[in-house]
N, C-alpha and C. Protein backbone atom coordinates (compact mmCIF):
# COMPACT_ATOMS: atom_id res chain seq x y z
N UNK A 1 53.51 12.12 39.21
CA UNK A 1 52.45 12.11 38.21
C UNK A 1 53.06 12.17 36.81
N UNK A 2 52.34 11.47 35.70
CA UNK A 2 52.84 11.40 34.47
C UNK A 2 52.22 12.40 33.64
N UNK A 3 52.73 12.98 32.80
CA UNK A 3 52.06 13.17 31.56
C UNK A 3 51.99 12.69 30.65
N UNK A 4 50.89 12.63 30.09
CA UNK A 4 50.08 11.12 29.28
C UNK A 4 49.41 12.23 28.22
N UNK A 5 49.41 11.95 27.28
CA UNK A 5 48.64 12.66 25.63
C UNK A 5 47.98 10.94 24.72
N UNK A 6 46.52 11.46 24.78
CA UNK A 6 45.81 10.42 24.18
C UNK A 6 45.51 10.67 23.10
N UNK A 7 45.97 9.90 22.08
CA UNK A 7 45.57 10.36 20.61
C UNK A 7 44.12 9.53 20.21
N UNK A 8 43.19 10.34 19.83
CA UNK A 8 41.67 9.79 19.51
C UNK A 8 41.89 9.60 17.66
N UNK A 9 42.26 8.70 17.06
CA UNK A 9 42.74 8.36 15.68
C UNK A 9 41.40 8.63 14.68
N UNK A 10 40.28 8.79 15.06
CA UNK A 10 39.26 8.76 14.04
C UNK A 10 38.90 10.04 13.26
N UNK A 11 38.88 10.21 12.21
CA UNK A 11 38.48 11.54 11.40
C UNK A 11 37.48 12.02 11.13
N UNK A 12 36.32 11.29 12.19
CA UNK A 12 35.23 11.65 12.59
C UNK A 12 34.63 12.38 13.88
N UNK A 13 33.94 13.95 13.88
CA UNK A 13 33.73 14.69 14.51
C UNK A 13 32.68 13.42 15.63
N UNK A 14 32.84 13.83 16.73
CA UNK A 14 31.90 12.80 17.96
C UNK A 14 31.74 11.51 18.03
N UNK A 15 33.10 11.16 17.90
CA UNK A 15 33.45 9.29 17.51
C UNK A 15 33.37 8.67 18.41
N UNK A 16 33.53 7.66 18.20
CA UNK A 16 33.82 6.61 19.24
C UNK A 16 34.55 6.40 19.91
N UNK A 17 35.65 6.46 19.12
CA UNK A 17 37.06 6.96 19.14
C UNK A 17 37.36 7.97 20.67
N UNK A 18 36.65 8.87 20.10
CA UNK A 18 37.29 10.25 21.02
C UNK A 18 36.54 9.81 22.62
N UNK A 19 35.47 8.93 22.63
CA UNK A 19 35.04 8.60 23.25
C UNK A 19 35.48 7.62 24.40
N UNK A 20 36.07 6.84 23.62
CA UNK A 20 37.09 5.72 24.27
C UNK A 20 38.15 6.57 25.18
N UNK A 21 39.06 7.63 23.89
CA UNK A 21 39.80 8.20 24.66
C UNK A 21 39.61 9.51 25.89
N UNK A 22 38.57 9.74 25.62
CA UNK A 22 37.91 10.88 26.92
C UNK A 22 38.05 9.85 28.79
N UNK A 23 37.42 8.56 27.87
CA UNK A 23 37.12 7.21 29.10
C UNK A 23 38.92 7.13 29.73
N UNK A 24 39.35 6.56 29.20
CA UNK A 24 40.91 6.39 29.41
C UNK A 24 41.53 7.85 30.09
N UNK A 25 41.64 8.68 29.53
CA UNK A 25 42.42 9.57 30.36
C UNK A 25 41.21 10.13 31.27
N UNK A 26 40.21 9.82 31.72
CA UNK A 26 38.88 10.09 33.17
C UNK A 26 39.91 9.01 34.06
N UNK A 27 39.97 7.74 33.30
CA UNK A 27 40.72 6.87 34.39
C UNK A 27 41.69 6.63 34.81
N UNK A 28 42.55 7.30 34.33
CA UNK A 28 43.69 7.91 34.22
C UNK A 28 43.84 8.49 35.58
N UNK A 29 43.20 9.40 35.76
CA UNK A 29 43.64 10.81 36.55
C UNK A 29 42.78 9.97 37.98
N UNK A 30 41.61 8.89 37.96
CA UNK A 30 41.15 8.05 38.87
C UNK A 30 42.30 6.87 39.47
N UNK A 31 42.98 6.83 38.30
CA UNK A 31 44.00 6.10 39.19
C UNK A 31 45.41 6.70 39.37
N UNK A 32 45.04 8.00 39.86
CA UNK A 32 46.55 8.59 39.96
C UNK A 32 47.42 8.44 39.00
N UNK A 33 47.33 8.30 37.65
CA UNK A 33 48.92 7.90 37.26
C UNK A 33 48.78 10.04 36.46
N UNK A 34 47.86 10.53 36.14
CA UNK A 34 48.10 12.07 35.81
C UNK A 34 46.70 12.55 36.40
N UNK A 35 46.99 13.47 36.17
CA UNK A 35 46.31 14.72 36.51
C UNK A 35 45.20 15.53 35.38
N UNK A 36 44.18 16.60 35.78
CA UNK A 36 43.99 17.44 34.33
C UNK A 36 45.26 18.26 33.63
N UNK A 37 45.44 18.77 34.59
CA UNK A 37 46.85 19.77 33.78
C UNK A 37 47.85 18.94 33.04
N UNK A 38 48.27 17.50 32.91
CA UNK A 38 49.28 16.96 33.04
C UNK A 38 48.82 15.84 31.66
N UNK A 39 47.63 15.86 31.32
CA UNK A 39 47.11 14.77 30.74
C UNK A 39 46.43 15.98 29.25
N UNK A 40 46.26 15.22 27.87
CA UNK A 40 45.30 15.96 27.17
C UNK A 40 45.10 14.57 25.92
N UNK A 41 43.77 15.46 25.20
CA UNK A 41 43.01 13.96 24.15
C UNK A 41 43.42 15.20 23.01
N UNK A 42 44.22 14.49 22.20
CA UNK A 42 44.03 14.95 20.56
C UNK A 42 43.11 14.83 20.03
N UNK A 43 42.14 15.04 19.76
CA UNK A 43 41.08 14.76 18.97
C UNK A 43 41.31 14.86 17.27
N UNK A 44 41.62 13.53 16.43
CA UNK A 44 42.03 14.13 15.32
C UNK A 44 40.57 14.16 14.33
N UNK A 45 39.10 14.06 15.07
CA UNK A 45 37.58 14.60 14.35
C UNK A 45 37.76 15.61 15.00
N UNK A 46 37.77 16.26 16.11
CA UNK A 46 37.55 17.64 16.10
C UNK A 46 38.67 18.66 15.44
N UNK A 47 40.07 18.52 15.88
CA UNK A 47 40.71 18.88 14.83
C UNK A 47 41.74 18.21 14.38
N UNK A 48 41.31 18.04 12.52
CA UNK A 48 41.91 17.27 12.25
C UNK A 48 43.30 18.20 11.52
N UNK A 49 44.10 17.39 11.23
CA UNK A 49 45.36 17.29 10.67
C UNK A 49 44.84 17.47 9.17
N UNK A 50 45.34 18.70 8.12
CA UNK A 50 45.81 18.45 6.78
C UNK A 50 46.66 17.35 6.16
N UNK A 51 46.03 16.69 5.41
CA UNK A 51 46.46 15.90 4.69
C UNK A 51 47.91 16.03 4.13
N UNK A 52 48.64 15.51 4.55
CA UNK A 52 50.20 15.31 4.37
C UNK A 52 50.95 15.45 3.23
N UNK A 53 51.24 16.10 2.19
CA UNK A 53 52.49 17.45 3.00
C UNK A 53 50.78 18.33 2.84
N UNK A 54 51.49 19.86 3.59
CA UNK A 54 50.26 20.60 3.41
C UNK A 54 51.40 21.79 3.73
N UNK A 55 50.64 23.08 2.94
CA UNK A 55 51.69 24.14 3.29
C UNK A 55 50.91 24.82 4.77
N UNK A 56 50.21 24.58 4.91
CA UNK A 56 48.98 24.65 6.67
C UNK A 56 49.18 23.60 7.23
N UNK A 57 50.34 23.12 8.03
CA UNK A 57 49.69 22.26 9.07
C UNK A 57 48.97 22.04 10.18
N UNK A 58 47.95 22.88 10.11
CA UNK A 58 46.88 23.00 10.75
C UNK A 58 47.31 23.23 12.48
N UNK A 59 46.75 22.08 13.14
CA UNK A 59 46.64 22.31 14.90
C UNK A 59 48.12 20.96 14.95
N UNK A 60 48.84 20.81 14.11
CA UNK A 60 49.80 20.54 14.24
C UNK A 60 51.09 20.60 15.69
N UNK A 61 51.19 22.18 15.02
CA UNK A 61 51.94 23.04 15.83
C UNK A 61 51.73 22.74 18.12
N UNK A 62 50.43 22.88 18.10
CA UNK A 62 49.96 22.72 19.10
C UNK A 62 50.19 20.73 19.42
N UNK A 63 49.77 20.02 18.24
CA UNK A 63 49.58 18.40 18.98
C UNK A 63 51.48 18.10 18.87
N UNK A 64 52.30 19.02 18.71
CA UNK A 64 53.75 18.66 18.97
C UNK A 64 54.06 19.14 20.00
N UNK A 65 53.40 20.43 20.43
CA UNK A 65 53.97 20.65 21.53
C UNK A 65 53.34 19.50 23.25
N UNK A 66 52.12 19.27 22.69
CA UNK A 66 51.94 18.35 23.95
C UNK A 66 52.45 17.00 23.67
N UNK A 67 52.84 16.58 22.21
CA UNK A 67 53.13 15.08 22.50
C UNK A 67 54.61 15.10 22.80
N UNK A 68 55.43 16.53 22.66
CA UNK A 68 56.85 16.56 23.31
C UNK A 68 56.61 16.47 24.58
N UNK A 69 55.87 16.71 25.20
CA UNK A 69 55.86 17.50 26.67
C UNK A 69 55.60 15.90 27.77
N UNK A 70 54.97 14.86 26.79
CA UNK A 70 54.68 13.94 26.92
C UNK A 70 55.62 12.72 27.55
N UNK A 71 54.84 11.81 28.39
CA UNK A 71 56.03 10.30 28.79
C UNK A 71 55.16 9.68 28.17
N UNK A 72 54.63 9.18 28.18
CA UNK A 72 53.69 8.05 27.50
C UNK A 72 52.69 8.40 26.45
N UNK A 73 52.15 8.14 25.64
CA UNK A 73 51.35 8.23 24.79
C UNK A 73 50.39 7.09 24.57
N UNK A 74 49.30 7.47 24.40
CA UNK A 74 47.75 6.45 24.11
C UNK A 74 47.28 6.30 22.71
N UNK A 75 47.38 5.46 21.53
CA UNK A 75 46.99 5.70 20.35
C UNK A 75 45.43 4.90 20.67
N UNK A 76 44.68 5.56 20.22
CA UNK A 76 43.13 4.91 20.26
C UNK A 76 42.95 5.04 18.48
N UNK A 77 42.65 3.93 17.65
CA UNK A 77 42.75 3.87 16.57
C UNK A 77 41.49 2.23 15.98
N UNK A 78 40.67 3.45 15.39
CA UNK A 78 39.22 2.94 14.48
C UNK A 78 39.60 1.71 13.59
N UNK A 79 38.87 0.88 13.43
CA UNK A 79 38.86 0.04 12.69
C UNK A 79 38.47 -0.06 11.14
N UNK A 80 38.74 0.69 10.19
CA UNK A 80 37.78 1.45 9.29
C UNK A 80 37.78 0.19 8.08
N UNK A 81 36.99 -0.73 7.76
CA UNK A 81 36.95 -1.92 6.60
C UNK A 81 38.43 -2.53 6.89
N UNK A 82 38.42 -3.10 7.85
CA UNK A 82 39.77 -3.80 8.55
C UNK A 82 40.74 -3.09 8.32
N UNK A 83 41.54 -1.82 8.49
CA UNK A 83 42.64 -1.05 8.32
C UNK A 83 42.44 -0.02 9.66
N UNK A 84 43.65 0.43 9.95
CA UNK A 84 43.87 1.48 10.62
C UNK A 84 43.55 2.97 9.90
N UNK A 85 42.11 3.95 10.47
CA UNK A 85 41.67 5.10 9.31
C UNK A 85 43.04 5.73 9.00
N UNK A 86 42.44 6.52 7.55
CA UNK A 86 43.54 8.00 7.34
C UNK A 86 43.99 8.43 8.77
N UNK A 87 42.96 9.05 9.35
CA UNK A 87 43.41 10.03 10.07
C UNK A 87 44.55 9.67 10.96
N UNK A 88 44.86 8.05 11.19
CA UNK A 88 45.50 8.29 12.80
C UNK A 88 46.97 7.97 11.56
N UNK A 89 46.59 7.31 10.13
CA UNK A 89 47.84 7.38 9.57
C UNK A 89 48.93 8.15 8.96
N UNK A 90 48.09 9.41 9.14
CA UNK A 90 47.90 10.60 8.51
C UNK A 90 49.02 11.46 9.73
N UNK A 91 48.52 10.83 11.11
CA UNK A 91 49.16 11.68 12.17
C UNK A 91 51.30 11.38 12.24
N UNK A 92 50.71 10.00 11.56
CA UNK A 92 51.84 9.28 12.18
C UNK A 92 53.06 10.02 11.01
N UNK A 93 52.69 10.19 9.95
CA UNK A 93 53.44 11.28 8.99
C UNK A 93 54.14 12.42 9.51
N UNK A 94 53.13 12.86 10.14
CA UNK A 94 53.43 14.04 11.06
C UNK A 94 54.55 13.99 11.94
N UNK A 95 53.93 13.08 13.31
CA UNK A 95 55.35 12.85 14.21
C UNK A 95 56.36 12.51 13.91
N UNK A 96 57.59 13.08 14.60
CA UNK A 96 58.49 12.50 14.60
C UNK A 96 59.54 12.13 15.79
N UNK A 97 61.14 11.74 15.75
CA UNK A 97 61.36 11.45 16.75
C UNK A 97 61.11 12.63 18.06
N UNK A 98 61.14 13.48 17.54
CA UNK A 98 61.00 15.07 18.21
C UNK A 98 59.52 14.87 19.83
N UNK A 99 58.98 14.49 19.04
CA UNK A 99 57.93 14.20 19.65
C UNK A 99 57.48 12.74 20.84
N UNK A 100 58.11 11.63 20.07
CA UNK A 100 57.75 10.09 20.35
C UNK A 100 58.79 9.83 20.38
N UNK A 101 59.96 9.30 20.31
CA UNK A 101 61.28 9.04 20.16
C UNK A 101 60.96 8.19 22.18
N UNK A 102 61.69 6.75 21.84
CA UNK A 102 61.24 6.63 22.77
C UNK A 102 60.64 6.52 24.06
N UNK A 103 59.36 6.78 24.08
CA UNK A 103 58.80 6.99 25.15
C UNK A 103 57.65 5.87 24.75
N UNK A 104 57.14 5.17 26.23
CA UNK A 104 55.97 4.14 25.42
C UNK A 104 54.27 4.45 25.18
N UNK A 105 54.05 3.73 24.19
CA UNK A 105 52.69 3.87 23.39
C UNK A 105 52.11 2.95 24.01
N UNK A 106 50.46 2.86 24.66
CA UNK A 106 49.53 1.74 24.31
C UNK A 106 48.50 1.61 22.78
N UNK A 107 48.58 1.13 21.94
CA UNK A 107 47.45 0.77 21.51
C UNK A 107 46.04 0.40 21.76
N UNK A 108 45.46 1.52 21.63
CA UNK A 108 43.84 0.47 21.86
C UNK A 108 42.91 0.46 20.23
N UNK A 109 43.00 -0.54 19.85
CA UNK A 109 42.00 -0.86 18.43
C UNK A 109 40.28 -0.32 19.02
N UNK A 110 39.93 -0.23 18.14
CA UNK A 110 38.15 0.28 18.63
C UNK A 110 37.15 0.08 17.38
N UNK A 111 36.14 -1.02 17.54
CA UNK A 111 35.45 -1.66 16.23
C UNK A 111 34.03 -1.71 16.88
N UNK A 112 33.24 -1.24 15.81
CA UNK A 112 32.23 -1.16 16.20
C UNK A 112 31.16 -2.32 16.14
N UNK A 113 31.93 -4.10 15.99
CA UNK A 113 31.55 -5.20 15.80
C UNK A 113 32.18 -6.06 16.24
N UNK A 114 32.99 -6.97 15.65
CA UNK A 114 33.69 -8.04 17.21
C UNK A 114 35.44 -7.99 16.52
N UNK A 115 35.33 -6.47 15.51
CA UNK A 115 36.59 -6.61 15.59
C UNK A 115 38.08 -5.71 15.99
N UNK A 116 38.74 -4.84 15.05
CA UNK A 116 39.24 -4.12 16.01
C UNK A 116 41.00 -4.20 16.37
N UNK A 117 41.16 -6.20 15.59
CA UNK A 117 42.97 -6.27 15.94
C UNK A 117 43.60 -5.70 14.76
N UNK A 118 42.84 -5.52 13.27
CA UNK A 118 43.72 -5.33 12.62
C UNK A 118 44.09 -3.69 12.32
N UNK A 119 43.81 -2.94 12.90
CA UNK A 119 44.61 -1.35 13.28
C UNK A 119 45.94 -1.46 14.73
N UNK A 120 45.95 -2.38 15.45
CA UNK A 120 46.86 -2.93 16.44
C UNK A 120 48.62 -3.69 15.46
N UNK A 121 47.98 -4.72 14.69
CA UNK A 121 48.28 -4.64 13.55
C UNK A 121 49.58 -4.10 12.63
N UNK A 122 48.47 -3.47 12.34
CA UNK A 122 49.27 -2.39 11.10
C UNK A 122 50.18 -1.51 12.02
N UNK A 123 49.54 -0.95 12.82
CA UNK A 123 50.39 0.08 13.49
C UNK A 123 51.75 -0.38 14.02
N UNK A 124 51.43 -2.01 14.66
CA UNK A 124 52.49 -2.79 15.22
C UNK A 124 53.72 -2.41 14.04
N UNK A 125 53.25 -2.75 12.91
CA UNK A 125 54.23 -3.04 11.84
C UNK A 125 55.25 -1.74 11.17
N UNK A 126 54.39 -0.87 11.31
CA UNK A 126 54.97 0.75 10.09
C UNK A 126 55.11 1.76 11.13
N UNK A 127 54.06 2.07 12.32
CA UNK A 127 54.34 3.72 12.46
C UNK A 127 55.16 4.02 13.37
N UNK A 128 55.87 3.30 14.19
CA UNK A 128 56.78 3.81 14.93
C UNK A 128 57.86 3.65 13.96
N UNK A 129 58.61 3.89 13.02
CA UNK A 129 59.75 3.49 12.40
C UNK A 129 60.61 4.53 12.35
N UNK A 130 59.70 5.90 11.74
CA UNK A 130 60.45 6.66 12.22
C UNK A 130 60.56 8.10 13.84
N UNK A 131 59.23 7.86 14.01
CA UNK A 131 59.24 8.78 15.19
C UNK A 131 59.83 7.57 16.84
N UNK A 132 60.37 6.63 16.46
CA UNK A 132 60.48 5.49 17.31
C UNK A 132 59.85 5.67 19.15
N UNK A 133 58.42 5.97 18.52
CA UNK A 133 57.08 4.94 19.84
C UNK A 133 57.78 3.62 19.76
N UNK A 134 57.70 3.43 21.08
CA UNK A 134 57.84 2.22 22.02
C UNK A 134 56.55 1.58 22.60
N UNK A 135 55.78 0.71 21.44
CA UNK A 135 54.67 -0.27 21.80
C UNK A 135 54.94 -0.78 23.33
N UNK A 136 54.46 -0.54 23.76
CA UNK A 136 54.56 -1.70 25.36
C UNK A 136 54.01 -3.26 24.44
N UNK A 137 54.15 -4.32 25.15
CA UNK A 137 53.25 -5.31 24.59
C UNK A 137 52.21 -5.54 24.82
N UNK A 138 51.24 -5.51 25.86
CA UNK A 138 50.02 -5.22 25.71
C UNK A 138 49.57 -4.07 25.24
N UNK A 139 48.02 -4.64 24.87
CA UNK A 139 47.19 -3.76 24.22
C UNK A 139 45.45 -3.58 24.40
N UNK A 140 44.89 -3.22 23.65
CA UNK A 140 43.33 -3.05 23.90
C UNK A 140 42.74 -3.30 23.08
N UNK A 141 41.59 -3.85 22.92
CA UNK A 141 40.71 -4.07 21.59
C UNK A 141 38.95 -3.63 22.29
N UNK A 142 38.61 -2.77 21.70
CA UNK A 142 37.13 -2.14 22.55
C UNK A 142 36.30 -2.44 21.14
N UNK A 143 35.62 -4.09 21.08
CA UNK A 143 35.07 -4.28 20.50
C UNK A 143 33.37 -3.84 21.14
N UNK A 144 32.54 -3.51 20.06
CA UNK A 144 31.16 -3.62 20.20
C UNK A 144 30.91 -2.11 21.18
N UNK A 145 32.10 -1.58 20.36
CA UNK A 145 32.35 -0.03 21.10
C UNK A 145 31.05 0.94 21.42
N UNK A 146 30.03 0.92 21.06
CA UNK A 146 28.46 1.95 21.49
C UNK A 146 28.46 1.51 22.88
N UNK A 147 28.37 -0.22 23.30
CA UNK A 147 27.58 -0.67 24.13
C UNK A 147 28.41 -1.06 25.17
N UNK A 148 29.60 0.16 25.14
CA UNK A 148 30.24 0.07 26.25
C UNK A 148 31.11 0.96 26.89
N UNK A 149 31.66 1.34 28.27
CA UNK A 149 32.39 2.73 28.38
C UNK A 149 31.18 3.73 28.53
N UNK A 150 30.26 3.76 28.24
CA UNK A 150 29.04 4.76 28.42
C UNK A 150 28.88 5.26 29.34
N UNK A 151 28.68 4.47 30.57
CA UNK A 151 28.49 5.48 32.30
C UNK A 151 29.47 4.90 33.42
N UNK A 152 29.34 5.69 34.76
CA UNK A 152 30.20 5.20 35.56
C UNK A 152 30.27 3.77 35.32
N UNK A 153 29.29 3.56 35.78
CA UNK A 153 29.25 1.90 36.20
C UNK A 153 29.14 0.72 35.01
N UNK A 154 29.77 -0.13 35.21
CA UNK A 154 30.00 -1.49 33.94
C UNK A 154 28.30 -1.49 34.01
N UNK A 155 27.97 -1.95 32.01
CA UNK A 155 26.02 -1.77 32.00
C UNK A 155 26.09 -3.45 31.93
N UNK A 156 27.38 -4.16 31.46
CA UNK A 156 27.61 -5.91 31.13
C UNK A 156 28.51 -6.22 31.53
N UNK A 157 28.70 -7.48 31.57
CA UNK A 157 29.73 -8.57 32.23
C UNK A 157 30.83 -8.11 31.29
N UNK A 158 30.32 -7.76 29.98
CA UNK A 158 31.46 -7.05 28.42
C UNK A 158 32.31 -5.99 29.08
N UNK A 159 31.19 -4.97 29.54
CA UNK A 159 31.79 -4.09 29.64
C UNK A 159 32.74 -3.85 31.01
N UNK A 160 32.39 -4.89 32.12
CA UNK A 160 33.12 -5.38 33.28
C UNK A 160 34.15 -5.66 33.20
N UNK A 161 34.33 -6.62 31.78
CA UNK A 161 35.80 -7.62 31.60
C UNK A 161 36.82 -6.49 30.93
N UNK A 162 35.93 -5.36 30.19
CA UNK A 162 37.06 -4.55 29.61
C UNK A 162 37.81 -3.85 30.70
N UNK A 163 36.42 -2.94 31.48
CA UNK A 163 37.39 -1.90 32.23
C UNK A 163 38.42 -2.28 33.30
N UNK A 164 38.52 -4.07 33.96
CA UNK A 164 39.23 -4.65 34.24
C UNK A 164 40.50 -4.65 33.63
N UNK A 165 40.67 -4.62 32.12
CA UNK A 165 41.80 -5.09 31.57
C UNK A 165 42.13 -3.73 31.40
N UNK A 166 41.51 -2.39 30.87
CA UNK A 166 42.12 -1.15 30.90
C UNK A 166 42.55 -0.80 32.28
N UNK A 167 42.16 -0.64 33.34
CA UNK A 167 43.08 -0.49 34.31
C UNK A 167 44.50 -1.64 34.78
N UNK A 168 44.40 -2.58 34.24
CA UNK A 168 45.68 -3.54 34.28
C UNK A 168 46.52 -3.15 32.44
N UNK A 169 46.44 -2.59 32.15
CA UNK A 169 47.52 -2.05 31.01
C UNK A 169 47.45 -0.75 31.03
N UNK A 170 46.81 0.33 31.62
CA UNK A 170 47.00 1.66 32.29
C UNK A 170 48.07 1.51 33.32
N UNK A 171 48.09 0.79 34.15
CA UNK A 171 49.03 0.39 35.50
C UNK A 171 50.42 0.05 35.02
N UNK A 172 50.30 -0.92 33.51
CA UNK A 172 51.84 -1.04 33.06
C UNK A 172 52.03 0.23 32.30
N UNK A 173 51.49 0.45 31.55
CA UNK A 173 52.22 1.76 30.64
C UNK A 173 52.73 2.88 31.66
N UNK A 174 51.98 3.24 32.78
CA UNK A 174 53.08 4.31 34.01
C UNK A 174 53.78 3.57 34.01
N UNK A 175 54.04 2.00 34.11
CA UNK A 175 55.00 1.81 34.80
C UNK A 175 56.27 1.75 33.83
N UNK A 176 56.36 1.30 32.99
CA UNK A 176 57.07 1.90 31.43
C UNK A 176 57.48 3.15 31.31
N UNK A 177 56.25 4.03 31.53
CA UNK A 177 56.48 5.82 31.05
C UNK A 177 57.72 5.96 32.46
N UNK A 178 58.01 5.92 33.71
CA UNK A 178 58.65 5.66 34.52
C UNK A 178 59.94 5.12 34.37
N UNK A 179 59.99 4.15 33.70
CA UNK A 179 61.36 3.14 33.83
C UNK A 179 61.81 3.74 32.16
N UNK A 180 61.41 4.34 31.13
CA UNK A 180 61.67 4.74 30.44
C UNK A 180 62.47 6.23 30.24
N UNK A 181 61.86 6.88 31.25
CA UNK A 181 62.29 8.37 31.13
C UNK A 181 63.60 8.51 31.42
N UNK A 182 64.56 8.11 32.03
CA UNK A 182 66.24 7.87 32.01
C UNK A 182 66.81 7.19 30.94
N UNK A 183 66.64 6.30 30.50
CA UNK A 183 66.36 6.33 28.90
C UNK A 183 66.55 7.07 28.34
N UNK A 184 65.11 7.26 27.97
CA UNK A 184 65.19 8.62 26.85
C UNK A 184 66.12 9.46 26.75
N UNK A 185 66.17 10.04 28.45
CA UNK A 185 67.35 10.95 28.49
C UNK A 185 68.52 11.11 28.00
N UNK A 186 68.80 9.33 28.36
CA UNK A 186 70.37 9.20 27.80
C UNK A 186 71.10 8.99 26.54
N UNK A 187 69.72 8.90 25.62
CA UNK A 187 70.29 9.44 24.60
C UNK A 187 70.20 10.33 23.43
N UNK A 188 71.43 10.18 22.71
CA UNK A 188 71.78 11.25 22.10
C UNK A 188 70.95 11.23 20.22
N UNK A 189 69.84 11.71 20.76
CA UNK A 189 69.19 11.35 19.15
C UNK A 189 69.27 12.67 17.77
N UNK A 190 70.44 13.44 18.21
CA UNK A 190 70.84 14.54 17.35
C UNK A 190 71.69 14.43 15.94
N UNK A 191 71.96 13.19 16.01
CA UNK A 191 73.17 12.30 14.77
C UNK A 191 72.36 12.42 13.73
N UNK A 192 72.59 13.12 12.96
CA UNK A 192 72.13 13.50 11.44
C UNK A 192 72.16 12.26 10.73
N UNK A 193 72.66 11.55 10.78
CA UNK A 193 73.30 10.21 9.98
C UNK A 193 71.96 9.26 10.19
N UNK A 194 71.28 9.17 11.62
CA UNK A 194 70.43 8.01 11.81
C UNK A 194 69.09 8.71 12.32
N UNK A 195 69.01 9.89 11.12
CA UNK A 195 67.66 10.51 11.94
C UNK A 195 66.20 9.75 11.46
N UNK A 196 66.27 9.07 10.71
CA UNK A 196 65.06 7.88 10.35
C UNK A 196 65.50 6.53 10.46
N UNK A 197 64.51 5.82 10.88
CA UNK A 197 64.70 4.43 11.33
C UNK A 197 65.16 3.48 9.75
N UNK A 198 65.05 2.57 10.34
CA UNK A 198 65.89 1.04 8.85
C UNK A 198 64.62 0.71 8.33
């Protein structure tokens, strides 16, 4: 079994966001790849992160110790006027290799209209640089996010075609978090010289 930490990116208390990610790690633990004990959702609306530097870093302390404890990681990240919000950019300040250093990330974008790639995006481009997350290459886009993920059962053919594709990029990221963890191991990321990325 893996341990998996889902980051819910929105800086809004009862999002969509957190919503998506509650869905994902339920299916998670449905398809064997973790467990409850083994799995947890950051919620960065319920608690969020101080704004970067801060002499309080709030629930910090606590979202390092599970994203160390972590093989894989889930970024679920809002679409806010085509950008990736503060909050999940806000997080990425925060981590570092300590935490993420490679181990792999899925992206899932989440728009509350038909869009959603450009937080996939951005993130592709800047936030692993220095805590070095390992994007898998697939990803998620949970467009038209209210009217879907809601109950057990698919309510549309929409919401059919998604939870299809989340369990086929749930299935690769174990299989990554897996083929990664000897890896990680082997190396030596203590070199003062290259402790931030190029």
């Amino acid at each position: 079994m893996l341990n998996i930490a889902l980051v819910a990116g929105s800086g809004r208390n009862n999002s969509q966001s957190g919503k998506v990610a509650r869905f994902l790690r339920q299916r998670l633990m449905q398809l064997e790849q973790t467990t409850d004990e083994l799995s947890c959702v950051i919620d960065l609306g319920l608690a969020p992160l101080p704004l970067w530097p801060a002499e309080d870093a709030g629930p910090w302390n606590l979202y390092s110790k599970q994203l160390s404890n972590a093989d894989a990681i889930v970024i679920v990240a809002p679409e806010w006027n085509g950008m990736a919000c503060p909050a999940i950019k806000n997080f990425f300040i925060y981590a570092s290799k300590t935490e993420l250093a490679h181990k792999p990330g899925l992206l899932v974008g989440v728009s509350s209209g038909a869009g959603g790639a450009y937080p996939i995006s951005e993130l592709r481009a800047s936030s692993y640089k220095n805590c070095r997350l390992c994007y898998v290459p697939e990803h998620l886009i949970v467009r038209q996010v209210e009217k879907v993920l809601n109950t057990p059962e698919p309510s549309s053919e929409d919401d059919q075609r998604l939870r299809g594709r989340i369990d086929y990029d749930l299935d690769i990221l174990g299989k990554y978090a897996r083929a990664l963890k000897p890896v990680r191991a082997s190396i030596d990321m203590s070199n003062p010289a290259f402790a931030n990325g190029m």
